[in-house]
PDB file of N, CA and C in Angstrom:
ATOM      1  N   UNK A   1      83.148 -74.481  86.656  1.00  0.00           N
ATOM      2  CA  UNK A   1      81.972 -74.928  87.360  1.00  0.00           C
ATOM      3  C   UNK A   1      82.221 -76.276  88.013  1.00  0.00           C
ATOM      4  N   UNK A   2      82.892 -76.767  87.457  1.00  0.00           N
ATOM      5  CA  UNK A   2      82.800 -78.766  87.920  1.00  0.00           C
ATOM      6  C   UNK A   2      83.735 -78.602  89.136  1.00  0.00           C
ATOM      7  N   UNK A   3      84.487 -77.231  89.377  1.00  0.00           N
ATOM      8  CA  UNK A   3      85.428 -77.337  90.651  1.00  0.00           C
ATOM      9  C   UNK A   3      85.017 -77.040  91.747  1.00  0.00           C
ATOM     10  N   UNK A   4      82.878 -76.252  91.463  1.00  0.00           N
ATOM     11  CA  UNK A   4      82.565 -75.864  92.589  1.00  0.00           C
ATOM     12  C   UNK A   4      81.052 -76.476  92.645  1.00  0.00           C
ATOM     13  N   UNK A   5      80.487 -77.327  92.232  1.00  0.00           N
ATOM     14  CA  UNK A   5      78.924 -78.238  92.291  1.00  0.00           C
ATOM     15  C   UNK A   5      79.711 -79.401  91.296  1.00  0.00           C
ATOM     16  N   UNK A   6      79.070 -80.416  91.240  1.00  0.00           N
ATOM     17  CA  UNK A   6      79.176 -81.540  91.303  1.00  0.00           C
ATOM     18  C   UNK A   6      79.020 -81.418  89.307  1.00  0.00           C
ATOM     19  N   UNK A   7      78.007 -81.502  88.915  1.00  0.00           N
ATOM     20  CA  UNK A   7      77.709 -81.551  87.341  1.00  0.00           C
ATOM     21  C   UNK A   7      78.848 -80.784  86.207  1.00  0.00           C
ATOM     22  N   UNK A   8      79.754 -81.342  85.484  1.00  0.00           N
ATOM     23  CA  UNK A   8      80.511 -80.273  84.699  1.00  0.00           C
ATOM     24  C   UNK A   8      79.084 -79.697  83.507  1.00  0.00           C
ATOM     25  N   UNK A   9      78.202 -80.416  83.195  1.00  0.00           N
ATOM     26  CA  UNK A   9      77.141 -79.473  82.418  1.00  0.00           C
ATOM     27  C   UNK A   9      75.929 -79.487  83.007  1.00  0.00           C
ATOM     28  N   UNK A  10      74.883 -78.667  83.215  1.00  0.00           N
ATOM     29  CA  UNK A  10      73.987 -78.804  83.403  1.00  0.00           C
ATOM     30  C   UNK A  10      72.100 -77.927  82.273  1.00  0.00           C
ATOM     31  N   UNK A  11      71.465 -79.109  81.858  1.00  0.00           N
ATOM     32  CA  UNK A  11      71.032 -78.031  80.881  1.00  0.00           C
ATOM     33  C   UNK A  11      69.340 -77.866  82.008  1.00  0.00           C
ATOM     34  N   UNK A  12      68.823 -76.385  81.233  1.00  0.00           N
ATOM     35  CA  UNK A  12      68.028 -75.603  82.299  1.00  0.00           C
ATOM     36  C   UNK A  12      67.311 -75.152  81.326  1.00  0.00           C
ATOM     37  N   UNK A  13      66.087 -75.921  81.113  1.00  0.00           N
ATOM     38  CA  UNK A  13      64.747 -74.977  80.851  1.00  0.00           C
ATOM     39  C   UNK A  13      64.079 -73.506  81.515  1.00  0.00           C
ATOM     40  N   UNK A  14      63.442 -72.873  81.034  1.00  0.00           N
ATOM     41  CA  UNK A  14      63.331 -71.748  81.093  1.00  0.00           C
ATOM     42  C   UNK A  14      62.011 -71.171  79.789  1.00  0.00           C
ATOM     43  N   UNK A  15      61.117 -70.382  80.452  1.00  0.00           N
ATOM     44  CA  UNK A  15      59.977 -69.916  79.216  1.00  0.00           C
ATOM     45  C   UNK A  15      60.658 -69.018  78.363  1.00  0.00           C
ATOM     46  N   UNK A  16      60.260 -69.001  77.240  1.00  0.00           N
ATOM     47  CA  UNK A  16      60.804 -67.947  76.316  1.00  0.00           C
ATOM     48  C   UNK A  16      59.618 -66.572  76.378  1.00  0.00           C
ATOM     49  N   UNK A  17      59.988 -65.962  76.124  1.00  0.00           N
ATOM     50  CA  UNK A  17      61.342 -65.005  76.043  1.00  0.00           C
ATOM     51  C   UNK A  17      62.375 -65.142  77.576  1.00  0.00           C
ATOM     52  N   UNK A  18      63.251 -65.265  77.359  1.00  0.00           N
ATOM     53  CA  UNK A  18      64.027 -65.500  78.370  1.00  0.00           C
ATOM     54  C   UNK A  18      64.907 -64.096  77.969  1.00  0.00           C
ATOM     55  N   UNK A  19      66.044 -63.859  79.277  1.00  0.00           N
ATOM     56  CA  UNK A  19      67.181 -62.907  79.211  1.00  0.00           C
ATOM     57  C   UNK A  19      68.278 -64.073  79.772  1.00  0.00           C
ATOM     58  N   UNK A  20      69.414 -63.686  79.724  1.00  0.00           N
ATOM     59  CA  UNK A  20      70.869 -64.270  80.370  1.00  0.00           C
ATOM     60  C   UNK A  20      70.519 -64.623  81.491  1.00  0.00           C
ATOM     61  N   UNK A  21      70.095 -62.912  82.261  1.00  0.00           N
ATOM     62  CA  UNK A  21      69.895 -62.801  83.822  1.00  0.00           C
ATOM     63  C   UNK A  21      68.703 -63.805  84.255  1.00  0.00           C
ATOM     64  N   UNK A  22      67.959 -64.309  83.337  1.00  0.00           N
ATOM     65  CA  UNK A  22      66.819 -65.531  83.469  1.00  0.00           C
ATOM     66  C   UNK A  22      67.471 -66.038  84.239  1.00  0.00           C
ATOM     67  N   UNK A  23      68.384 -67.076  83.418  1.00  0.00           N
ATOM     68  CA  UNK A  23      69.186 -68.373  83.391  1.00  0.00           C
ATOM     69  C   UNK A  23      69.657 -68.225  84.588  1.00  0.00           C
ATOM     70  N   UNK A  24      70.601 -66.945  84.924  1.00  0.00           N
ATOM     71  CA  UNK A  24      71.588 -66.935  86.023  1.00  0.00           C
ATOM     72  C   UNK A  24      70.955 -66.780  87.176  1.00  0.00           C
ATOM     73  N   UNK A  25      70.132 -66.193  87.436  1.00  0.00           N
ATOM     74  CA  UNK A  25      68.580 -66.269  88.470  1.00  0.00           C
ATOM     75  C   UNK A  25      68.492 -67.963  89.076  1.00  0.00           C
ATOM     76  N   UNK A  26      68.115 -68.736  88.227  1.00  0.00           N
ATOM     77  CA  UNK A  26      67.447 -70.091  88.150  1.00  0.00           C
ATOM     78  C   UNK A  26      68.931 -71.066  88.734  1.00  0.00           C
ATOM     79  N   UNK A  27      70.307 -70.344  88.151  1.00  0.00           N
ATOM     80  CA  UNK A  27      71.364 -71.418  88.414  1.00  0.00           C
ATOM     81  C   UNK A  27      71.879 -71.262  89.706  1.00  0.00           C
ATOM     82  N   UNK A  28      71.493 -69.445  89.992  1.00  0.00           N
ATOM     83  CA  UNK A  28      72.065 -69.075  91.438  1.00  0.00           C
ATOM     84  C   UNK A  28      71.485 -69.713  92.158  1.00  0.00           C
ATOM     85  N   UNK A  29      70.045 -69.604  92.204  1.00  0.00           N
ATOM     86  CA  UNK A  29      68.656 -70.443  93.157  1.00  0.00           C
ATOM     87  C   UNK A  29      69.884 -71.928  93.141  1.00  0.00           C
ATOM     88  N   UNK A  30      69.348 -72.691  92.562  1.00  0.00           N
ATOM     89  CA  UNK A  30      69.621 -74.006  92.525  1.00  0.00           C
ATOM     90  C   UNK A  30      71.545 -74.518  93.036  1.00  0.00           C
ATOM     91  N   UNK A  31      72.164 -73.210  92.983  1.00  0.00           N
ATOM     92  CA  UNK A  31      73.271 -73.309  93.046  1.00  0.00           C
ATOM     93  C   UNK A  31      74.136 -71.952  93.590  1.00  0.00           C
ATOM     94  N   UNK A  32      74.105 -71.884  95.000  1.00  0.00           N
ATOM     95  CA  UNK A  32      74.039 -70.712  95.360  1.00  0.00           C
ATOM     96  C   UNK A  32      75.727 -70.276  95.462  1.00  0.00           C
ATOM     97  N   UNK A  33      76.424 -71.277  95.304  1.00  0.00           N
ATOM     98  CA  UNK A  33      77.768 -71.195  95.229  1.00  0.00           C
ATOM     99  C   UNK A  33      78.716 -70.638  93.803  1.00  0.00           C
ATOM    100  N   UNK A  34      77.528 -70.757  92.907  1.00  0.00           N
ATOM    101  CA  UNK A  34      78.021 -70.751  91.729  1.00  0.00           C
ATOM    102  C   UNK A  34      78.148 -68.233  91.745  1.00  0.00           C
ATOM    103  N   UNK A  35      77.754 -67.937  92.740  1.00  0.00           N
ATOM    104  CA  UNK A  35      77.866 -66.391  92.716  1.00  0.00           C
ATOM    105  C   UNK A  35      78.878 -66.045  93.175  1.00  0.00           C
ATOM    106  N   UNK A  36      79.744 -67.328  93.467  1.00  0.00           N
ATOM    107  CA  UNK A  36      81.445 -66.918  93.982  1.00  0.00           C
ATOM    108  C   UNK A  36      82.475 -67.002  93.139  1.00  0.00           C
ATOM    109  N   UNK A  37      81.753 -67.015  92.138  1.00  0.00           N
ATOM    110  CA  UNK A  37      82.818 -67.390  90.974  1.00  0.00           C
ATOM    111  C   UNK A  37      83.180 -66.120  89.716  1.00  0.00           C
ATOM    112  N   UNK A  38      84.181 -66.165  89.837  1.00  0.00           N
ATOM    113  CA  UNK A  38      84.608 -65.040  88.979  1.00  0.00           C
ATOM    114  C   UNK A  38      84.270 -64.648  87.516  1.00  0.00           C
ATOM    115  N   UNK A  39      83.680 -66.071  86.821  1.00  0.00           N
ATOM    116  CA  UNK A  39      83.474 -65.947  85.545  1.00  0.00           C
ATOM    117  C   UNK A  39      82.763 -67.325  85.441  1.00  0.00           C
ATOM    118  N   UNK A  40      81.962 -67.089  84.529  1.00  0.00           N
ATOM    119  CA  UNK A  40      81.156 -68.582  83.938  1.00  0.00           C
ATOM    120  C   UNK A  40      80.756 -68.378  82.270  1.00  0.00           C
ATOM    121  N   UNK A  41      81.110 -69.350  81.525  1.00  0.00           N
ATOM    122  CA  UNK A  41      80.984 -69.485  80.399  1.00  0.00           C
ATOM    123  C   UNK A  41      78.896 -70.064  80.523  1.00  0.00           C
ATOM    124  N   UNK A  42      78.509 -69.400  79.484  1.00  0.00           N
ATOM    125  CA  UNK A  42      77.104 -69.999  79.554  1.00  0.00           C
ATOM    126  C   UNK A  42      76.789 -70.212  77.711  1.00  0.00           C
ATOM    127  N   UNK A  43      76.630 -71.362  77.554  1.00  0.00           N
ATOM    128  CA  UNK A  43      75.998 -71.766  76.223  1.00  0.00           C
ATOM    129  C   UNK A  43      74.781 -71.710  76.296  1.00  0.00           C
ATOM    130  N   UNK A  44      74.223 -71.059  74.768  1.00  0.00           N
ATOM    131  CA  UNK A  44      72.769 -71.289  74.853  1.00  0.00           C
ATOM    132  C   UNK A  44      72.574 -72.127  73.412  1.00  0.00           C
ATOM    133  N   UNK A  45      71.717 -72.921  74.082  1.00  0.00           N
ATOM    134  CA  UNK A  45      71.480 -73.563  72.281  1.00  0.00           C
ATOM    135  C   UNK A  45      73.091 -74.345  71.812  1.00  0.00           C
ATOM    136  N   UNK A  46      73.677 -74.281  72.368  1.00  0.00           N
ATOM    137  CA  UNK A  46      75.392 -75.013  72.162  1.00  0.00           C
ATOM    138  C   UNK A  46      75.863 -73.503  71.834  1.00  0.00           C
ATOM    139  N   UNK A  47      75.719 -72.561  71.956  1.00  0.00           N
ATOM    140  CA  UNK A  47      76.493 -71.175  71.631  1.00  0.00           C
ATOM    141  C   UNK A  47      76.630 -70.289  72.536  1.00  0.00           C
ATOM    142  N   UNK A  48      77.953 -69.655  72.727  1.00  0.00           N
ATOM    143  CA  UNK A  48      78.417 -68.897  73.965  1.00  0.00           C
ATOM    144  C   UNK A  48      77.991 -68.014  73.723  1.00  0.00           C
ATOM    145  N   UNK A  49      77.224 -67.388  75.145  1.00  0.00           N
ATOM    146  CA  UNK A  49      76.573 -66.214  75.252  1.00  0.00           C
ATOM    147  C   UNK A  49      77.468 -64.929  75.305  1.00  0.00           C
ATOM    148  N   UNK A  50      77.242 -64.016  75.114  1.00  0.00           N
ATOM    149  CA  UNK A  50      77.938 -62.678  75.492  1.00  0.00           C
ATOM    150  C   UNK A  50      77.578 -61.771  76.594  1.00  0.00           C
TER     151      UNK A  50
END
């Protein structure tokens, strides 16, 4: 991520119940570059999602 937007972390509220596809919705919006990327690690809570 830090090789393609500026922030190496960025943390993102969101209502619960949330899904993955929430998050990735909200990061694409805000970060439309980040859908060129082959893979992204996403922590939730400090724990890697699956």
């Amino acid at each position: 991520m830090s090789g393609i937007i500026q922030p190496t972390s960025e943390n993102v509220r969101i209502q619960s119940p949330a899904k993955l596809s929430d998050l990735e919705s909200v990061l694409w919006k805000e970060h439309p570059v980040l859908q060129t990327m082959d893979a992204m690690q996403v922590l939730i809570n400090g724990v890697s999602a699956t």
